[in-house]
PDB file of N, CA and C in Angstrom:
ATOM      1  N   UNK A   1     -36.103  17.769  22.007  1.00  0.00           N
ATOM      2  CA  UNK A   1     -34.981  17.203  21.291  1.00  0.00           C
ATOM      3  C   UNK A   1     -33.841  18.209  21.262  1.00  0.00           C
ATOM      4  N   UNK A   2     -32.583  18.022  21.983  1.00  0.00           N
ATOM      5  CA  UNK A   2     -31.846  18.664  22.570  1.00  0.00           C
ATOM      6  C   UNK A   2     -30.732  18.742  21.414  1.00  0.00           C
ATOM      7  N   UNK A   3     -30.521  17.915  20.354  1.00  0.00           N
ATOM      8  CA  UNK A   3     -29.750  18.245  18.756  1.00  0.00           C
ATOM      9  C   UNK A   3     -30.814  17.853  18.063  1.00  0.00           C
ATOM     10  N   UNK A   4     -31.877  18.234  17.628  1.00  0.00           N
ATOM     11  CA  UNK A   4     -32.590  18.604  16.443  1.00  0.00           C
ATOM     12  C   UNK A   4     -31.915  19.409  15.499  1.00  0.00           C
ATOM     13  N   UNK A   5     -31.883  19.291  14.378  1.00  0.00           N
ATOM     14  CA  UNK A   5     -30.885  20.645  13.236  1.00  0.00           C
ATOM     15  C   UNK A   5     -29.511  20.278  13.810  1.00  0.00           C
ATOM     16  N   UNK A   6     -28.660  19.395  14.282  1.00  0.00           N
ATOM     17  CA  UNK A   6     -27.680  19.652  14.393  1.00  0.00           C
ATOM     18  C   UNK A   6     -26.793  18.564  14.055  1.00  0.00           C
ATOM     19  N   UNK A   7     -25.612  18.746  13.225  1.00  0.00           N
ATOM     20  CA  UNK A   7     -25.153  17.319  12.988  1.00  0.00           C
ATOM     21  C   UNK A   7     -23.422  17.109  14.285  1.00  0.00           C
ATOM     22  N   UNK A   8     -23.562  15.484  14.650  1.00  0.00           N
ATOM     23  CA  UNK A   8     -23.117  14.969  15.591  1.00  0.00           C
ATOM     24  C   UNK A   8     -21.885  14.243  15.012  1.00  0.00           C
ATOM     25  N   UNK A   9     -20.687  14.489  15.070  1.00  0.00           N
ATOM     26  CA  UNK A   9     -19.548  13.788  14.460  1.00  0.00           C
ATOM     27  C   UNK A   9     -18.765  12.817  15.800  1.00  0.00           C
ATOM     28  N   UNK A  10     -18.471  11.664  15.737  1.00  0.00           N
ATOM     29  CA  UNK A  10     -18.267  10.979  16.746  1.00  0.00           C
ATOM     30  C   UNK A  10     -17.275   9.833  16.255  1.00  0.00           C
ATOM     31  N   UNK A  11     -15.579  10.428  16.510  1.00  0.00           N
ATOM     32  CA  UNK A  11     -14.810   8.649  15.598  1.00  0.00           C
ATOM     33  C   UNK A  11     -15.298   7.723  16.715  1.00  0.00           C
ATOM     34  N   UNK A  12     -14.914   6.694  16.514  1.00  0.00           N
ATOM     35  CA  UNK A  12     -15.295   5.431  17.068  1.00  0.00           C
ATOM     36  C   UNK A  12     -16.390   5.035  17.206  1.00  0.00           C
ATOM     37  N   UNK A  13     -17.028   5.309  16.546  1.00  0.00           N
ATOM     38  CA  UNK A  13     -18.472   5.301  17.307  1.00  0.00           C
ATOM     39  C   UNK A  13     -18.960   3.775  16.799  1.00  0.00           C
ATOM     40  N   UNK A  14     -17.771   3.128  15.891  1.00  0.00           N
ATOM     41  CA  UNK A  14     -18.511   1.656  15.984  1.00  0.00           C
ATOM     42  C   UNK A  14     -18.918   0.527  16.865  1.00  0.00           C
ATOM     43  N   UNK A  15     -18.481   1.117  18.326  1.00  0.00           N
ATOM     44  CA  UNK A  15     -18.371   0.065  19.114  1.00  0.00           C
ATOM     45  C   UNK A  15     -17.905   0.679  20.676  1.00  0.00           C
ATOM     46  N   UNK A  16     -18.210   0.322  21.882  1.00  0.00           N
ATOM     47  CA  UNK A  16     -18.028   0.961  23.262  1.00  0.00           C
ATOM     48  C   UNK A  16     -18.736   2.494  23.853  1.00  0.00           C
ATOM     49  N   UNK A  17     -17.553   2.498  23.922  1.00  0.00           N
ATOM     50  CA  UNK A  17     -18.478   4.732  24.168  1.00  0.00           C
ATOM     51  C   UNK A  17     -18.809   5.464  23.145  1.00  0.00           C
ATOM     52  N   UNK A  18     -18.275   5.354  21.949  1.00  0.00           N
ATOM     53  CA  UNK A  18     -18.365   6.040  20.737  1.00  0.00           C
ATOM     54  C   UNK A  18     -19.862   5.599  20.426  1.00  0.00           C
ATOM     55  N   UNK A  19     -20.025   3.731  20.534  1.00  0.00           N
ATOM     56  CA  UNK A  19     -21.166   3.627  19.801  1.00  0.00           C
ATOM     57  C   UNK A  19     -22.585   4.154  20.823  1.00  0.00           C
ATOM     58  N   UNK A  20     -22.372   3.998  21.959  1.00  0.00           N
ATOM     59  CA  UNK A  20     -23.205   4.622  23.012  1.00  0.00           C
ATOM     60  C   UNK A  20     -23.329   5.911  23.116  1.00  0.00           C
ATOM     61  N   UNK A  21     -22.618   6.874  22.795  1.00  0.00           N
ATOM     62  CA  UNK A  21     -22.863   8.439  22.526  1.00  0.00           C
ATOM     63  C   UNK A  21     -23.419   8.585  21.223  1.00  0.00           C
ATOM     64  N   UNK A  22     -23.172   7.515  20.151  1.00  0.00           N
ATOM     65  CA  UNK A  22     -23.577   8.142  18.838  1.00  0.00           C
ATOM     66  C   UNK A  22     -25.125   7.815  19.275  1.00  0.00           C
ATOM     67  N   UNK A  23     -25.520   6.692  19.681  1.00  0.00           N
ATOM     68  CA  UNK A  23     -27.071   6.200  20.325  1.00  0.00           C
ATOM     69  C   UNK A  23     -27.719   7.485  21.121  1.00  0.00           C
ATOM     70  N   UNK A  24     -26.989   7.930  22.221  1.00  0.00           N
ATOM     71  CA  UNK A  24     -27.694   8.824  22.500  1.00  0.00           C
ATOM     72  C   UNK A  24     -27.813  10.410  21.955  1.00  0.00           C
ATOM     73  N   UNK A  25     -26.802  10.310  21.405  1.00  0.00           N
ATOM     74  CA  UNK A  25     -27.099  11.750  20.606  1.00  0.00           C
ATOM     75  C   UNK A  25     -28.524  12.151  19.693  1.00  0.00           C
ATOM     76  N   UNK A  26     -28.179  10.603  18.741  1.00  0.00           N
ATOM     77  CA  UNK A  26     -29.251  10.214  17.810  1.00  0.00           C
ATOM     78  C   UNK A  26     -30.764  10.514  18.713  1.00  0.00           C
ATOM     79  N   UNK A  27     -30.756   9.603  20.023  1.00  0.00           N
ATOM     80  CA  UNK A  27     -32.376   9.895  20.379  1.00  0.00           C
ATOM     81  C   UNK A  27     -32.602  11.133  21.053  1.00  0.00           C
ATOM     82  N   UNK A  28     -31.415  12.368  21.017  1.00  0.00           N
ATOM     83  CA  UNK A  28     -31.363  13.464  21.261  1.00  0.00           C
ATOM     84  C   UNK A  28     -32.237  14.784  20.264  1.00  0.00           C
ATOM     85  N   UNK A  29     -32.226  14.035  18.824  1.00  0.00           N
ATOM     86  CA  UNK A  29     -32.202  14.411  17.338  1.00  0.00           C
ATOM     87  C   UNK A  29     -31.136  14.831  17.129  1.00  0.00           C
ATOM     88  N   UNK A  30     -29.934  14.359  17.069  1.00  0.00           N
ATOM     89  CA  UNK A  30     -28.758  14.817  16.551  1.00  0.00           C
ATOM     90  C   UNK A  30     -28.697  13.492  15.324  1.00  0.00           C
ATOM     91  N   UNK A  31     -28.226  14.283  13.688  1.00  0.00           N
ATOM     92  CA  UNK A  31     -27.756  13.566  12.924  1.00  0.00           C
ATOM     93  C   UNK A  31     -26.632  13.453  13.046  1.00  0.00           C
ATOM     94  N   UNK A  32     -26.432  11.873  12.941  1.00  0.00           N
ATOM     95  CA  UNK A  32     -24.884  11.558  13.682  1.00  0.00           C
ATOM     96  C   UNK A  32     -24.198  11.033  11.835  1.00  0.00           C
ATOM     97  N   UNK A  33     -22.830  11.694  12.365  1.00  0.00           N
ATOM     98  CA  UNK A  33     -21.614  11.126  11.506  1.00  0.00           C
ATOM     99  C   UNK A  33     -20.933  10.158  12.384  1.00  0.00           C
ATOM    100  N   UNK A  34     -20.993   8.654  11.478  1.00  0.00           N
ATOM    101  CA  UNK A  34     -20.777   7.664  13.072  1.00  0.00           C
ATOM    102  C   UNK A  34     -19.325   7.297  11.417  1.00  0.00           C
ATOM    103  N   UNK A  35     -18.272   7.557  12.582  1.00  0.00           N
ATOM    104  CA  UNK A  35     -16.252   7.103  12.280  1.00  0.00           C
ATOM    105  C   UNK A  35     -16.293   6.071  12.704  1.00  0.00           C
ATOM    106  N   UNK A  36     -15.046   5.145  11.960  1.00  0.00           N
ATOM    107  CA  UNK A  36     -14.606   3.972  12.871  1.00  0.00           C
ATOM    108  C   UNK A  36     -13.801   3.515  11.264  1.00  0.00           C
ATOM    109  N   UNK A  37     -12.862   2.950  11.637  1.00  0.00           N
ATOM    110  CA  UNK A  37     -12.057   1.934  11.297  1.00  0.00           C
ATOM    111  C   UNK A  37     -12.273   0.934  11.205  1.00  0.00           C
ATOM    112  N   UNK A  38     -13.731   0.591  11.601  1.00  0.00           N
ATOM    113  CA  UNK A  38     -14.400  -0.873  11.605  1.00  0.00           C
ATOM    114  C   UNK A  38     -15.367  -0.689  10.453  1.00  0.00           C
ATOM    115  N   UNK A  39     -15.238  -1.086   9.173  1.00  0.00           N
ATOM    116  CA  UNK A  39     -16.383  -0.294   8.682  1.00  0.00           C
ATOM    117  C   UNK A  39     -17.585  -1.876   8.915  1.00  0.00           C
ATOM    118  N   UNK A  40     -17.573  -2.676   9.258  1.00  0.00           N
ATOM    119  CA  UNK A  40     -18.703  -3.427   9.895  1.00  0.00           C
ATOM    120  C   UNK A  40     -19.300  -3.049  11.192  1.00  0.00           C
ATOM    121  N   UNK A  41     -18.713  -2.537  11.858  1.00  0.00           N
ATOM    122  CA  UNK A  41     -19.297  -2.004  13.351  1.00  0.00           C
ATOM    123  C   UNK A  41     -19.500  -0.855  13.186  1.00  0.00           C
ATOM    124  N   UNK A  42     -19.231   0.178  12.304  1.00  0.00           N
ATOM    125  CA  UNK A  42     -19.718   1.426  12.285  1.00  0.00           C
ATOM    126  C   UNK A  42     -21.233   1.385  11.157  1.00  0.00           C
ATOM    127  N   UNK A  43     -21.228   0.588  10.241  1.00  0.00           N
ATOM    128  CA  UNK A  43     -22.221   0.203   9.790  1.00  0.00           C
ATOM    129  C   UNK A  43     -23.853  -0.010  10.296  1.00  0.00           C
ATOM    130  N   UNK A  44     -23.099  -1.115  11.683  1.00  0.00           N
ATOM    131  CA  UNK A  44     -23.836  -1.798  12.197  1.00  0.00           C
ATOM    132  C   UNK A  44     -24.682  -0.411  13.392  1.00  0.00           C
ATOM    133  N   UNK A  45     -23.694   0.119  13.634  1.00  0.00           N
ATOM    134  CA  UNK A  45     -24.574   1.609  14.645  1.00  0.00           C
ATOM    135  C   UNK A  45     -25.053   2.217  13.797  1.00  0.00           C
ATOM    136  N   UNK A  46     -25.062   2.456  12.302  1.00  0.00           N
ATOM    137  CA  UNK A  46     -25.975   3.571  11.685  1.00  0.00           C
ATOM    138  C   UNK A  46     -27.221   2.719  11.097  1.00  0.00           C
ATOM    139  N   UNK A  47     -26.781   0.827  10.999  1.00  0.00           N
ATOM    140  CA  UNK A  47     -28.017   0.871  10.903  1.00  0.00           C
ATOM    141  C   UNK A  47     -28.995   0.850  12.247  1.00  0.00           C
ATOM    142  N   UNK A  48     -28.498   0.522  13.379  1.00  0.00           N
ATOM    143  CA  UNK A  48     -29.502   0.913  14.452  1.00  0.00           C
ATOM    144  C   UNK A  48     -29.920   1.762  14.608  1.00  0.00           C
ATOM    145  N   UNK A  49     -29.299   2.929  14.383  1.00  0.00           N
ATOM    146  CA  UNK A  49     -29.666   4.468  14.390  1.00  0.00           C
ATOM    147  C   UNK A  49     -30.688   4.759  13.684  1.00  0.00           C
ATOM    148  N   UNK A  50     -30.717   4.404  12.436  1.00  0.00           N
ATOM    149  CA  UNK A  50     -31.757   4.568  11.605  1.00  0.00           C
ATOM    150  C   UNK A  50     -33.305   3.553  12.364  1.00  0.00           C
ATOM    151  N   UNK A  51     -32.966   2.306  12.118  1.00  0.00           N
ATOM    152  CA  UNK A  51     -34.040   1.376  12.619  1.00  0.00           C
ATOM    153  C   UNK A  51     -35.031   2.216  13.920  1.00  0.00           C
ATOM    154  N   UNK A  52     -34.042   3.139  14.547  1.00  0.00           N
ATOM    155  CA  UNK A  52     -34.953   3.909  15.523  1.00  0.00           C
ATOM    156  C   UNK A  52     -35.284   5.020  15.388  1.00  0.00           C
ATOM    157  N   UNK A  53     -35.548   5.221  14.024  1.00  0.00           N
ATOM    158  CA  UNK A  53     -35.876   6.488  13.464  1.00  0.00           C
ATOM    159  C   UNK A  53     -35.068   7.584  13.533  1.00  0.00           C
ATOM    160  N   UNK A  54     -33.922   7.646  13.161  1.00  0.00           N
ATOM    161  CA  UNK A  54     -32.802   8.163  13.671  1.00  0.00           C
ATOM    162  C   UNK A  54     -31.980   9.021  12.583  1.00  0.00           C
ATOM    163  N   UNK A  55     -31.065   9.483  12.233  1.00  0.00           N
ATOM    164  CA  UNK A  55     -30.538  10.073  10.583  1.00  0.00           C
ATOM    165  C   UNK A  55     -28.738   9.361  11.030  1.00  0.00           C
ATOM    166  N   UNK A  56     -28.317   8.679  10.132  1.00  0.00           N
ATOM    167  CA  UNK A  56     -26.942   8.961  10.075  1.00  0.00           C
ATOM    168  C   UNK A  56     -26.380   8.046   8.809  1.00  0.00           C
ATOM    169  N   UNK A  57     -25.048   9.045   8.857  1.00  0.00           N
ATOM    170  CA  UNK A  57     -24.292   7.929   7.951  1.00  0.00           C
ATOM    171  C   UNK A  57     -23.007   7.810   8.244  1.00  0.00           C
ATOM    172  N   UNK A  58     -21.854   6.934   7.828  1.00  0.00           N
ATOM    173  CA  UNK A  58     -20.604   6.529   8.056  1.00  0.00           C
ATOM    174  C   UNK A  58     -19.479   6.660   6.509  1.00  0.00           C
ATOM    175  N   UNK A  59     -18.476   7.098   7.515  1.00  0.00           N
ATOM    176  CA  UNK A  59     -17.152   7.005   6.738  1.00  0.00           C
ATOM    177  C   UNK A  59     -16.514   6.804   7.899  1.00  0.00           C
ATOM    178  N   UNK A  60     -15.791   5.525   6.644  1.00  0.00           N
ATOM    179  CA  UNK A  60     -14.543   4.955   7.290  1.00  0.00           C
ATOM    180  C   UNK A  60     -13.376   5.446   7.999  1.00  0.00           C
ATOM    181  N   UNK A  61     -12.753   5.899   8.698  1.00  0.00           N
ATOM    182  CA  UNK A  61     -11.645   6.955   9.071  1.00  0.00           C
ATOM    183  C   UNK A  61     -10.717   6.177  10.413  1.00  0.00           C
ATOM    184  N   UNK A  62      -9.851   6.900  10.005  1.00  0.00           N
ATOM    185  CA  UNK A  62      -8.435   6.172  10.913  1.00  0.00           C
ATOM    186  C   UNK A  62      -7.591   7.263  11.583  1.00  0.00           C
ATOM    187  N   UNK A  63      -7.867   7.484  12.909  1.00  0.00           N
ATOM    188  CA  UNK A  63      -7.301   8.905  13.166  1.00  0.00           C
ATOM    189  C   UNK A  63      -6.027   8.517  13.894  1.00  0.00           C
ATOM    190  N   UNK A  64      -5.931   7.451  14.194  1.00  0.00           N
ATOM    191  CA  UNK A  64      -4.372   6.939  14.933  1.00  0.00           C
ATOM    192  C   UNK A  64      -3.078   7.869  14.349  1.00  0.00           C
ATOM    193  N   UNK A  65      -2.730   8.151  13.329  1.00  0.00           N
ATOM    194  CA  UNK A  65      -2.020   9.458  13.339  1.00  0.00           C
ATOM    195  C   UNK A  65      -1.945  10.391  12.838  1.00  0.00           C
ATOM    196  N   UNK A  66      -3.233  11.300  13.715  1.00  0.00           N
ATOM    197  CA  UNK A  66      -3.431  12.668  14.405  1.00  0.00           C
ATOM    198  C   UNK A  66      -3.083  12.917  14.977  1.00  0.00           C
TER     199      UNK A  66
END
């Protein structure tokens, strides 16, 4: 497990590449911080994350101007 002990911060991760890197990080052992502006689709990846034995949680965040 290539992020065991390590936590994984990822915006977007509710949906496309974001939500597919937060997936594989997770079965990496990385505890993921899954972002998004969607807070239903970012939801929806931490609860998969978890369902696969996985650690994460979500906040809402809007980085459009950064």
């Amino acid at each position: 497990m290539k992020y065991k002990n390590k936590i994984v911060l990822i915006t977007g991760s509710g949906s496309g590449i974001g939500k597919a890197a937060a997936l594989a990080f997770s079965k990496e052992g990385g505890t993921i911080i899954v972002s998004d502006i969607n807070e239903i689709n970012g939801l929806k990846t931490v609860s998969e994350i978890i369902k696969n034995n996985g650690k994460a949680s979500f906040f809402k965040t809007d980085v459009s101007n950064f």
